[in-house]
Protein backbone atom coordinates (compact mmCIF):
# COMPACT_ATOMS: atom_id res chain seq x y z
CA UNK A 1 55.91 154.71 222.58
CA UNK A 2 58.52 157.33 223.62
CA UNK A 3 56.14 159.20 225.97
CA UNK A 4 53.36 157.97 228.12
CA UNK A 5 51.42 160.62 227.06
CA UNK A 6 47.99 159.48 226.17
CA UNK A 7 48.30 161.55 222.71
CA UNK A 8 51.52 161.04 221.78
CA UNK A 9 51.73 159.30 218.73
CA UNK A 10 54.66 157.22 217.49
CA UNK A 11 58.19 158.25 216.29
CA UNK A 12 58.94 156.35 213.01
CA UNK A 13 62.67 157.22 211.50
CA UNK A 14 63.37 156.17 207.89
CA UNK A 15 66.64 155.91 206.16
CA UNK A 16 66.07 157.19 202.51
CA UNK A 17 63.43 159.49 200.84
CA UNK A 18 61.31 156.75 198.71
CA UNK A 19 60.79 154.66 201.72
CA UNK A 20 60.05 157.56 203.87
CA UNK A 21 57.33 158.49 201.66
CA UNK A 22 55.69 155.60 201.84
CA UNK A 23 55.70 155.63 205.19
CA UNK A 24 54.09 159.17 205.89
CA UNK A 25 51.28 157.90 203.14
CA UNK A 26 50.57 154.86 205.44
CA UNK A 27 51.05 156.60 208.49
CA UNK A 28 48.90 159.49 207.54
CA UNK A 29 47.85 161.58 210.91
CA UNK A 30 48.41 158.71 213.63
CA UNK A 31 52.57 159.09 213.52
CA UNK A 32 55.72 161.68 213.42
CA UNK A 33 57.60 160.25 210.38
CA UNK A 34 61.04 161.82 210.12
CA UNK A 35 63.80 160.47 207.38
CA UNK A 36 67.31 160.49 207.93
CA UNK A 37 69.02 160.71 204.39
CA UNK A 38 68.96 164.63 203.55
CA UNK A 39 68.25 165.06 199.60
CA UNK A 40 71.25 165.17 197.18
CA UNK A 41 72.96 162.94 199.63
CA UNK A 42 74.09 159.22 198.57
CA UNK A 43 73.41 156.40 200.83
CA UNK A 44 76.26 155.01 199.69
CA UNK A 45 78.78 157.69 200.63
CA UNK A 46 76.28 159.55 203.65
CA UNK A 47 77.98 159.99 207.25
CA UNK A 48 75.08 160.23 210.23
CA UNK A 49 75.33 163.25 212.61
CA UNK A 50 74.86 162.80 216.43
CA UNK A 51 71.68 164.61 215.94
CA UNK A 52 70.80 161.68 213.69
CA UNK A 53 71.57 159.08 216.51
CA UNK A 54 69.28 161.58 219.22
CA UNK A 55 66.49 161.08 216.85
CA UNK A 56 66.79 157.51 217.12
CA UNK A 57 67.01 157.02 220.36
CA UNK A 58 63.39 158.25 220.27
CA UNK A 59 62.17 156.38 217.58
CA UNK A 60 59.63 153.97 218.39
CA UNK A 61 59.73 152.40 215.30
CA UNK A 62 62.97 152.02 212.70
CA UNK A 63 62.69 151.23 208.75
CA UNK A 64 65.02 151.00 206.45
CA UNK A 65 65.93 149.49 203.21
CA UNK A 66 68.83 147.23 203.93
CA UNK A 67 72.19 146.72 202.64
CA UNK A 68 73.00 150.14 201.09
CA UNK A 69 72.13 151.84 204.48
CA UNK A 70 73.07 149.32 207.26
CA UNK A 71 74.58 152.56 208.89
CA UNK A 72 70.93 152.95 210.36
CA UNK A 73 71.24 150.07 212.22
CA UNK A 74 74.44 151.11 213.48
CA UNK A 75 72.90 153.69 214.43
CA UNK A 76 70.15 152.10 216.20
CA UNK A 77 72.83 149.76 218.38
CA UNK A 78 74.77 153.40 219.20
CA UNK A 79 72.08 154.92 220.49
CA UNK A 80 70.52 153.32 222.83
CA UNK A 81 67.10 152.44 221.18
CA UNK A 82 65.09 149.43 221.58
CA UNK A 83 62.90 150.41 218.85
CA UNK A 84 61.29 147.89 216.00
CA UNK A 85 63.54 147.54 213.27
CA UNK A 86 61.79 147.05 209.81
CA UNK A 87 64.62 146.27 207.20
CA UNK A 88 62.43 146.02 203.88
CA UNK A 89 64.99 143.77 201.98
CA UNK A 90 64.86 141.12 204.44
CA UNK A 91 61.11 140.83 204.05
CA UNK A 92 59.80 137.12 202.45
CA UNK A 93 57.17 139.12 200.68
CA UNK A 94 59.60 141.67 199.30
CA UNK A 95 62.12 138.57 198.33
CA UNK A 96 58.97 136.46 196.79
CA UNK A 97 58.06 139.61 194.17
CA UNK A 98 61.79 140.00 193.42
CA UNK A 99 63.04 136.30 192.99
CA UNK A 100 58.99 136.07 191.00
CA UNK A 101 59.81 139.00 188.98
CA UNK A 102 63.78 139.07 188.25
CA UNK A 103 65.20 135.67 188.21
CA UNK A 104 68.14 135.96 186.87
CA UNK A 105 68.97 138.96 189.25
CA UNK A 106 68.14 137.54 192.41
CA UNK A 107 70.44 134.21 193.14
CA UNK A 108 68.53 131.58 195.61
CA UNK A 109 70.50 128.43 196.58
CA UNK A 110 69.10 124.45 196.40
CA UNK A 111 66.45 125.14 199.09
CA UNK A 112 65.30 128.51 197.88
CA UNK A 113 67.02 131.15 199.67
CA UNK A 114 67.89 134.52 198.95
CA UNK A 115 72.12 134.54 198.52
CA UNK A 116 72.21 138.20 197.64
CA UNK A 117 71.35 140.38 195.45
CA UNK A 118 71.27 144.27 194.46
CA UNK A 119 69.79 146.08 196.93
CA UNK A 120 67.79 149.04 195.42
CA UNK A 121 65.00 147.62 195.69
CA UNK A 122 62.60 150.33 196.19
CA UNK A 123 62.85 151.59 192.31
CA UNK A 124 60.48 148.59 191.75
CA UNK A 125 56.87 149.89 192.38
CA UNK A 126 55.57 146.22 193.20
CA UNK A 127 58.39 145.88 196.39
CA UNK A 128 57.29 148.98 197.72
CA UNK A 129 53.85 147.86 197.53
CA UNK A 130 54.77 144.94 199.88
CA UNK A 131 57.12 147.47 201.53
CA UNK A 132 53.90 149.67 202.14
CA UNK A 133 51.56 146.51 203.85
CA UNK A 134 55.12 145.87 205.93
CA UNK A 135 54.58 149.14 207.52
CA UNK A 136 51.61 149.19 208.20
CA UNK A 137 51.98 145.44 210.43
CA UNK A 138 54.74 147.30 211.99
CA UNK A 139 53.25 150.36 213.07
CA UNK A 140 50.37 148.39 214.09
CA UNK A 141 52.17 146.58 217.19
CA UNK A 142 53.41 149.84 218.12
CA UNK A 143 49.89 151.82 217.75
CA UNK A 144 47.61 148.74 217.89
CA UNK A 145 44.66 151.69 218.48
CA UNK A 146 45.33 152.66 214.57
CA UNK A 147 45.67 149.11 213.40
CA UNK A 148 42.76 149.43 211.41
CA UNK A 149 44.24 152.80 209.63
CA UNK A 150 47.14 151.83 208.40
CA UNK A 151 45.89 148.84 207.41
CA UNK A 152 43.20 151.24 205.11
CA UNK A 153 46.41 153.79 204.52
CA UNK A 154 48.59 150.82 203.16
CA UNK A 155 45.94 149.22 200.99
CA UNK A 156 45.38 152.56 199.26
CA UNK A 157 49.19 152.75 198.70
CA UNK A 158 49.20 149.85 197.09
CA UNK A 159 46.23 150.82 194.85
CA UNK A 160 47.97 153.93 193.79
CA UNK A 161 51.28 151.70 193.22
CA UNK A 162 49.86 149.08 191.12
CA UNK A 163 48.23 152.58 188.90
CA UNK A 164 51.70 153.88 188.86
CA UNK A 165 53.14 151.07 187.29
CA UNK A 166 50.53 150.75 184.55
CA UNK A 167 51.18 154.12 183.56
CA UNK A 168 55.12 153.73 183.25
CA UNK A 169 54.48 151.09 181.34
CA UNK A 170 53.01 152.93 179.09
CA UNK A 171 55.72 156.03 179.04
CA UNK A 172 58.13 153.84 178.66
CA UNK A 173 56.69 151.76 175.79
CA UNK A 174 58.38 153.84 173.09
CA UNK A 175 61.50 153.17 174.46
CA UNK A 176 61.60 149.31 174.99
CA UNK A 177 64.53 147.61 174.22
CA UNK A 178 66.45 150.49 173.86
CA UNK A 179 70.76 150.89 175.51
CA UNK A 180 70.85 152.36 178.51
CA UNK A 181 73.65 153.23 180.35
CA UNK A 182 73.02 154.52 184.27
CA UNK A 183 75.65 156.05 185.85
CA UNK A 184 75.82 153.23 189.17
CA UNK A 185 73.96 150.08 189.77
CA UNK A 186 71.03 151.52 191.02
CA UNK A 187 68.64 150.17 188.40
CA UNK A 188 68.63 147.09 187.14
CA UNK A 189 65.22 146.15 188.74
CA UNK A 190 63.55 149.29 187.25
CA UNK A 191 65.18 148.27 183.76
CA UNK A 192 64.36 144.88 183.93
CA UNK A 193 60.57 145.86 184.77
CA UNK A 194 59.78 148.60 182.32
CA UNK A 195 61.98 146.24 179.09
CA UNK A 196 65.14 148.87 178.99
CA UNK A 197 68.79 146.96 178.02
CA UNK A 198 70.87 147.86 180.82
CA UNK A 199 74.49 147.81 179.48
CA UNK A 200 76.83 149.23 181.22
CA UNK A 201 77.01 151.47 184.89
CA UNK A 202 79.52 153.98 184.19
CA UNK A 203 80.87 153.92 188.00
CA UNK A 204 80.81 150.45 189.36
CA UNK A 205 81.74 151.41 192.67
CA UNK A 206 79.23 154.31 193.95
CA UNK A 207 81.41 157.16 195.25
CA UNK A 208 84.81 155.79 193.36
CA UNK A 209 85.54 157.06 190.32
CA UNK A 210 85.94 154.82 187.86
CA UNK A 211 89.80 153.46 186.89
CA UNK A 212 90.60 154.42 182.95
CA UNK A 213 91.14 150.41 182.30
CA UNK A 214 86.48 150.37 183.05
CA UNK A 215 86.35 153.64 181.19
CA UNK A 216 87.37 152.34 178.33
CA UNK A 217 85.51 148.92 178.84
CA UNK A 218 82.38 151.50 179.09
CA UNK A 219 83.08 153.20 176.69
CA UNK A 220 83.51 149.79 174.26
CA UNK A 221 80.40 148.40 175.98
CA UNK A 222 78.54 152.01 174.72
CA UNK A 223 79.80 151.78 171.24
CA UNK A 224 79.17 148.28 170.43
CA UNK A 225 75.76 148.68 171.88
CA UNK A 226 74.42 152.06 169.67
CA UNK A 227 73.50 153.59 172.94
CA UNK A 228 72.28 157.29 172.26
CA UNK A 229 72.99 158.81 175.92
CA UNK A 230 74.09 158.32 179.11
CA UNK A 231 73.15 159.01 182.55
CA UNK A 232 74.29 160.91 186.09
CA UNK A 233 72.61 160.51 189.02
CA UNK A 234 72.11 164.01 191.13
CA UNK A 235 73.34 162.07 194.09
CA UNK A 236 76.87 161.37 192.94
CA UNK A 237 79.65 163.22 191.40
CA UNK A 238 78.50 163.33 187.27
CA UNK A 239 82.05 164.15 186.08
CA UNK A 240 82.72 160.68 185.24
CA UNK A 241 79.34 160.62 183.24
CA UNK A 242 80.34 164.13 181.48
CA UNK A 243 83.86 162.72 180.15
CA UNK A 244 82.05 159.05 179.06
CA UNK A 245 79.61 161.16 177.27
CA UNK A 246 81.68 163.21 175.64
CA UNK A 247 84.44 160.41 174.58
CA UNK A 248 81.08 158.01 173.54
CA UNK A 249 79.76 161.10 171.62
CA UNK A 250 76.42 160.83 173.01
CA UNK A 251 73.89 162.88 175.01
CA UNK A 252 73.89 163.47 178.72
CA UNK A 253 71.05 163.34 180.81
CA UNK A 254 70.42 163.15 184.71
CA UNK A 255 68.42 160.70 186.78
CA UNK A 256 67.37 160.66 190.45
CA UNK A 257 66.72 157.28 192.06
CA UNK A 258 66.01 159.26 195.37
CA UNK A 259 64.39 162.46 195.22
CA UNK A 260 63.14 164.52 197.91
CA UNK A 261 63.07 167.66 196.40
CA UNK A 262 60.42 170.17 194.87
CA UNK A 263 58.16 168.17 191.95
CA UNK A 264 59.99 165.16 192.96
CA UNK A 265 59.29 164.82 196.82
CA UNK A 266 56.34 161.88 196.16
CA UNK A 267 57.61 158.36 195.73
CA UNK A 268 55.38 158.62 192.32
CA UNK A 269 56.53 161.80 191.61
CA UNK A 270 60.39 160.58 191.50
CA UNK A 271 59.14 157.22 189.16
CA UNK A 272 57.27 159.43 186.49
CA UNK A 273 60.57 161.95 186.40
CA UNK A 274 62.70 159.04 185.62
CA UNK A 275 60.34 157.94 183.15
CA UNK A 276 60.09 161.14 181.40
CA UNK A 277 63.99 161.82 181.33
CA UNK A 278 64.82 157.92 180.39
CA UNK A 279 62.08 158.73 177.66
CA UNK A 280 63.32 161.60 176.18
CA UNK A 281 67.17 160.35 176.55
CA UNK A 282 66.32 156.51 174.94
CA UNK A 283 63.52 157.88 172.16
């Protein structure tokens, strides 16, 4: 640990909001979980602060998701920190329920490896259920006096995850099948899982607006396809969204594949708002 103190408990720093609220849930009491994202930031476009790399140099114990937010490990070599690093996406468990549950999204080569694949991975409930027994292996060989917590912690996560996914599948039953448009490619996991018909991403590069040569591919893609909205993301700039709505002629709605603010701070509590907006946008 950071202190020899014979209370202190471990320093845990997560990258983004989803993944640092699992980690608080598994943690519960026995650790100091701080996350490094802010809300409304992108972790595609987010530059750390040197008070980001003094809280890492404390850390005892580093998770992140991988990929989208490799900047955390940079962080990590910058300051100093010999810390754990737990980088979800990298995970055989994590890469077992995707490749299991999204073929065609995940490619694997002759002798079964991963090659790549899109890394927002924690808008899947079932990879942050993995995510959630990851953690709590992790903060076990830091804490090993709370093994047996965490251990209780994460299996109650996963309870609650396998719950939440029963219950989207039953929002978003009225809408299967249906066009939907997201503004980046933040979701073809969650589409894939819940039966939506991901079309088109509206920005293909997160944090570049899109050239007018895509827009109109978009906007083709939209028409041929009967979608009946489209969608920002509160993370990123939505002006490209507002003038593909408005040349498509369809509604607008925004999405949040982050959260971290009021009504939306709970990993749960970000799921069930997408839900509800992708329902009332698709229906």
């Amino acid at each position: 640990m950071s202190t020899g103190a014979a209370l202190a408990q471990p320093s845990v720093v997560v990258s983004i909001h989803p993944l640092f609220d699992i980690v608080r849930q598994v943690a519960g009491e026995h650790a100091e979980v701080v996350r490094v994202l802010p809300p409304g930031a992108s972790p595609h476009t987010f530059d750390p602060t040197p008070r980001d790399v003094g809280r890492i140099a404390r850390a005892d114990l580093v998770v992140f998701n991988g990929a989208l937010d490799l900047w955390l490990r940079d962080l990590v070599e910058a300051s100093g920190s010999r810390a754990p690093l737990v980088e979800v996406i990298a995970d055989e468990r994590v890469q077992a329920v995707l490749q299991e549950a999204f073929p065609d999204l995940v490619p694997v080569d002759a002798g079964g490896a991963v090659l790549g694949f899109n890394p927002h991975v924690w808008l899947d409930p079932f990879v942050m259920r993995e995510a959630a027994t990851l953690v709590a292996e992790a903060l076990a060989e830091v804490d090993p006096e709370n093994a047996d917590a965490y251990a209780a912690s994460a299996e109650r996560v996963r309870d609650d995850l396998a719950a939440l996914h029963d219950e989207l599948v039953r929002v978003l039953e009225p809408v299967e099948g249906a066009a939907f448009v997201p503004f980046h490619d933040a979701w073809p996991y969650f589409a894939s899982r819940y039966g939506l018909d991901l079309i088109v991403e509206i920005e293909p590069f997160p944090g570049r607006e899109p050239s007018p040569a895509y827009l109109r591919y978009a906007l083709d893609k939209i028409a041929d396809s009967g979608a009946r909205a489209v969608f920002s993301e509160v993370q990123l700039n939505r002006r490209p969204a507002e003038v593909v709505a408005d040349e498509a002629g369809v509604a607008l709605f925004e999405l949040d594949p982050l959260g971290g603010f009021p009504g939306r701070d709970a990993y749960h509590e970000v799921l069930r708002h997408n839900a509800g907006v992708l329902l009332e946008g698709l229906r």
